[in-house]
Protein backbone atom coordinates (compact mmCIF):
# COMPACT_ATOMS: atom_id res chain seq x y z
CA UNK A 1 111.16 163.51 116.77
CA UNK A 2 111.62 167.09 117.99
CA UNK A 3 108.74 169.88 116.42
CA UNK A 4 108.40 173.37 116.46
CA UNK A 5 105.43 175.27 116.10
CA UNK A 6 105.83 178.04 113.55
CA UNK A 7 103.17 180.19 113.74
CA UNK A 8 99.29 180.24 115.37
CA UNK A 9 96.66 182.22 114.75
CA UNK A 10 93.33 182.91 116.14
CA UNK A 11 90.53 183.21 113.66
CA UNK A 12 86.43 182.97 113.87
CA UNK A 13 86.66 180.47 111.19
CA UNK A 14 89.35 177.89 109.55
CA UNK A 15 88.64 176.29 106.12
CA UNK A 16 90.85 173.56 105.11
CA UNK A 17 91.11 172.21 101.83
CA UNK A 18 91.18 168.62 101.75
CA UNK A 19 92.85 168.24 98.14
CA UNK A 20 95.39 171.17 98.53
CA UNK A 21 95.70 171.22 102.20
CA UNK A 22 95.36 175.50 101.85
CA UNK A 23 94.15 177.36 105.12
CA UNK A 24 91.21 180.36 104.69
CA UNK A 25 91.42 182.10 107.98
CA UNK A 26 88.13 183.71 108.18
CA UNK A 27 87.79 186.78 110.83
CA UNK A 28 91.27 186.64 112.26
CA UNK A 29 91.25 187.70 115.68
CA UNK A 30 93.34 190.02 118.24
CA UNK A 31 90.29 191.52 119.86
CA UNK A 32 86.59 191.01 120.91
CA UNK A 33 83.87 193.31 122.32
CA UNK A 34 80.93 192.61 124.28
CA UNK A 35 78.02 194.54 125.37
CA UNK A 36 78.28 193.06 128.89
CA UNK A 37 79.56 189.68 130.43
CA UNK A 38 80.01 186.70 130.50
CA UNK A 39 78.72 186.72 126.83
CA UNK A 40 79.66 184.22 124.06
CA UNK A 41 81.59 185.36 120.55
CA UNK A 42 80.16 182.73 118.27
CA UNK A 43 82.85 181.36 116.21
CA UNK A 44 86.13 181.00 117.25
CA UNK A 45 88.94 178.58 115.75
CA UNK A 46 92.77 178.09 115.93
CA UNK A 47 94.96 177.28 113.58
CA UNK A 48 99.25 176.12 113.07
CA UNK A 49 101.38 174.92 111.11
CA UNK A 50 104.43 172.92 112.77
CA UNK A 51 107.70 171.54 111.53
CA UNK A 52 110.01 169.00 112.67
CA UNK A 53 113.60 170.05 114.05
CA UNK A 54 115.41 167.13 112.24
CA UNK A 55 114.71 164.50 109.21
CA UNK A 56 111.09 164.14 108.46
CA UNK A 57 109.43 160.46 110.52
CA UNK A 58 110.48 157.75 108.49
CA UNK A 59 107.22 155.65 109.50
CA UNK A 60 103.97 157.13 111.05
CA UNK A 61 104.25 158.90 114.18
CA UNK A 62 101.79 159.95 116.79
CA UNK A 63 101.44 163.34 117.87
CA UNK A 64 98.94 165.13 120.69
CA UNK A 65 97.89 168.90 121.08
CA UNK A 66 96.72 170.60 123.77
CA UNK A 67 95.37 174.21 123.64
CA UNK A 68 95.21 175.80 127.18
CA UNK A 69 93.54 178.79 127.68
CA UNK A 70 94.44 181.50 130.74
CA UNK A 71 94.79 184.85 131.56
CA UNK A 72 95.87 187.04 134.72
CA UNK A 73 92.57 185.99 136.75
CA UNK A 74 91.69 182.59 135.75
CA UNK A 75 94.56 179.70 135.68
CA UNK A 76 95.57 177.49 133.24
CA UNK A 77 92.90 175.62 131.30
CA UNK A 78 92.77 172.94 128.94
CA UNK A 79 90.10 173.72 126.83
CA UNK A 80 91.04 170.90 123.90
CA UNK A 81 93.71 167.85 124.05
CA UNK A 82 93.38 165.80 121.09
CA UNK A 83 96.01 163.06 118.58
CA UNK A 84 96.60 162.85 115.56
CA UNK A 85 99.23 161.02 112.73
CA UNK A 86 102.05 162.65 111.34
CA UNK A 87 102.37 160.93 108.46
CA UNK A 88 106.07 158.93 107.31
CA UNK A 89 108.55 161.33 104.91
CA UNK A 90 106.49 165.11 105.87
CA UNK A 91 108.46 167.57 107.20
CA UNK A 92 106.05 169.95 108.34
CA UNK A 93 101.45 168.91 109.07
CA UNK A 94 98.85 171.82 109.98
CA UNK A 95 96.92 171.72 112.81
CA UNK A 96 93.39 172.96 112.43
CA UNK A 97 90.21 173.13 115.17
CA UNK A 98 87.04 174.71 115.44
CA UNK A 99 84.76 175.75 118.13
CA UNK A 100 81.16 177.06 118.13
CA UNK A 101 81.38 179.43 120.90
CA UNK A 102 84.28 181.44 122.18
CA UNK A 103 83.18 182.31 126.65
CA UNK A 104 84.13 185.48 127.27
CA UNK A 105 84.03 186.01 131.37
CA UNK A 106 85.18 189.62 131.63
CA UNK A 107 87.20 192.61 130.22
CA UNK A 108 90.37 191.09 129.92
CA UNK A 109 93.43 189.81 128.05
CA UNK A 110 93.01 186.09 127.54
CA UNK A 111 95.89 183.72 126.10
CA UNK A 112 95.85 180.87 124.15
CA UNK A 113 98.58 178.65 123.25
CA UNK A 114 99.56 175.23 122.02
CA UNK A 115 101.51 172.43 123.48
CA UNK A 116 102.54 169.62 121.80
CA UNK A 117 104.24 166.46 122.50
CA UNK A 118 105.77 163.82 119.94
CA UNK A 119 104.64 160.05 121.32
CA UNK A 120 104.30 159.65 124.82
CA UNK A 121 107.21 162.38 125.19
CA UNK A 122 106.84 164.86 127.53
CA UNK A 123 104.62 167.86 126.71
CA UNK A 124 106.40 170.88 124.79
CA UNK A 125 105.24 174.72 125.20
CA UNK A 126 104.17 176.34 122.45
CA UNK A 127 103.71 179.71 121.28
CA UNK A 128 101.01 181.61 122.98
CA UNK A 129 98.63 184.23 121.14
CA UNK A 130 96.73 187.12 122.80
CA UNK A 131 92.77 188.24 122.26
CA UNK A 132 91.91 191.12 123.95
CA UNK A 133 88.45 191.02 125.14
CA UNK A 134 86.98 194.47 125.42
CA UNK A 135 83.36 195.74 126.89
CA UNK A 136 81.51 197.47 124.06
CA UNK A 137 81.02 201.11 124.95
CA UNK A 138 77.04 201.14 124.66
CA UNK A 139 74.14 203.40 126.39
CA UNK A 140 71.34 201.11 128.18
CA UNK A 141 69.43 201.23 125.58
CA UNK A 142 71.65 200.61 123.06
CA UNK A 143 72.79 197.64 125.13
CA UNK A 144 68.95 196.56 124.75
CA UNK A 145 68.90 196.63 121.21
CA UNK A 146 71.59 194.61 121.08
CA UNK A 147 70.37 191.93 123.02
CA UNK A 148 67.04 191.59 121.75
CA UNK A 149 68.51 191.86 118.39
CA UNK A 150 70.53 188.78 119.21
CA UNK A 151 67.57 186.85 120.53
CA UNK A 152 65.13 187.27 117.83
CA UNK A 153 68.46 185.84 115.47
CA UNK A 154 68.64 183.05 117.72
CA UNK A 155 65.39 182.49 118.12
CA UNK A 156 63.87 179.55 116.06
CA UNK A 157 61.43 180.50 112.81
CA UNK A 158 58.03 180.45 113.51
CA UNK A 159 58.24 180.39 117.53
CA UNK A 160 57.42 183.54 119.64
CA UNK A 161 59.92 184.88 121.80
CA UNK A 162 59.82 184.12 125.66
C-alpha cells in the first residue's frame, strides 16, 4: 500500500469528532512568542489527513507515524512514533495527536514533519511544516509581569506562592 500525506497542520488544539470524524483546529499555528527561553507554549497538536496512492486495503492494514522535530541548531528528533489500523475498503484515515506542552529552546525556526510507513515497509518522508518561534519584545518589567502572571495561573487554589 503506497500513502501520501495531503496536508498537516500545526494547531494548539485538535477536536475530533468521533461520529462524523470532522477536525476543529483550534489556534492554528505558524508562529510563537516568548518572553525569554527555554519557555513552554502550552498546547500544541498536529494534525493530517493521508490518502492511499492506489485501491483502498482490502483487509486491515497497519500503519506507523513518526513526527520528528528539528531545526538549523538542534538535529533530528523524534518527538512521537506511534501505530495505528487503516481500516479494509477506506481510501483516505486522519491522523490526529495532542501534546500538553510545546519546548521552545530559543529564537528560531523549528520544523515538524511526518513520516509514515505502511507495515514493516520502510519509512516514507512526509511533508514538513514550519513554526517560527519568536522572543516577545518586552521591557524588564514587563517581562516580570508576565511571569508572575503565569505563576499565580499555575499556581494551585488556595496555596501561597513560593
Amino acid at each position: 500500500m503506497k500513502i501520501d500525506v495531503e496536508w498537516m497542520v500545526l494547531a494548539e488544539r485538535v477536536i475530533e469528532d468521533r461520529a462524523t470524524h470532522s477536525l476543529t483546529l483550534v489556534g492554528c499555528l505558524s508562529e510563537l512568542r516568548a518572553p525569554d527561553f527555554p519557555a513552554l507554549h502550552h498546547g500544541f497538536a498536529v494534525a493530517a489527513r493521508l490518502r492511499c496512492r492506489d485501491r483502498a486495503p482490502e483487509t486491515d492494514a497497519t500503519v506507523s507515524f513518526r513526527l520528528q522535530r528539528f531545526s538549523t541548531n538542534d538535529p533530528e528528533q523524534t518527538i512521537l512514533e506511534t501505530s495505528g489500523t487503516w481500516p479494509a475498503g477506506a481510501r483516505s484515515i486522519q491522523w490526529v495527536t495532542n501534546f500538553q506542552v510545546l519546548r521552545l529552546l530559543r529564537a528560531e525556526t523549528v520544523h515538524f514533519r511526518l513520516d509514515h510507513r505502511a507495515g514493516p515497509g520502510a519509512w516514507r518522508r512526509g511533508p514538513v511544516a514550519a513554526l517560527d518561534v519568536l522572543a516577545l519584545g518586552l521591557s524588564d518589567e514587563e517581562r516580570a509581569a508576565v511571569k508572575a502572571h503565569w505563576r499565580s495561573l499555575l499556581q494551585p487554589s488556595g496555596t501561597e506562592p513560593s
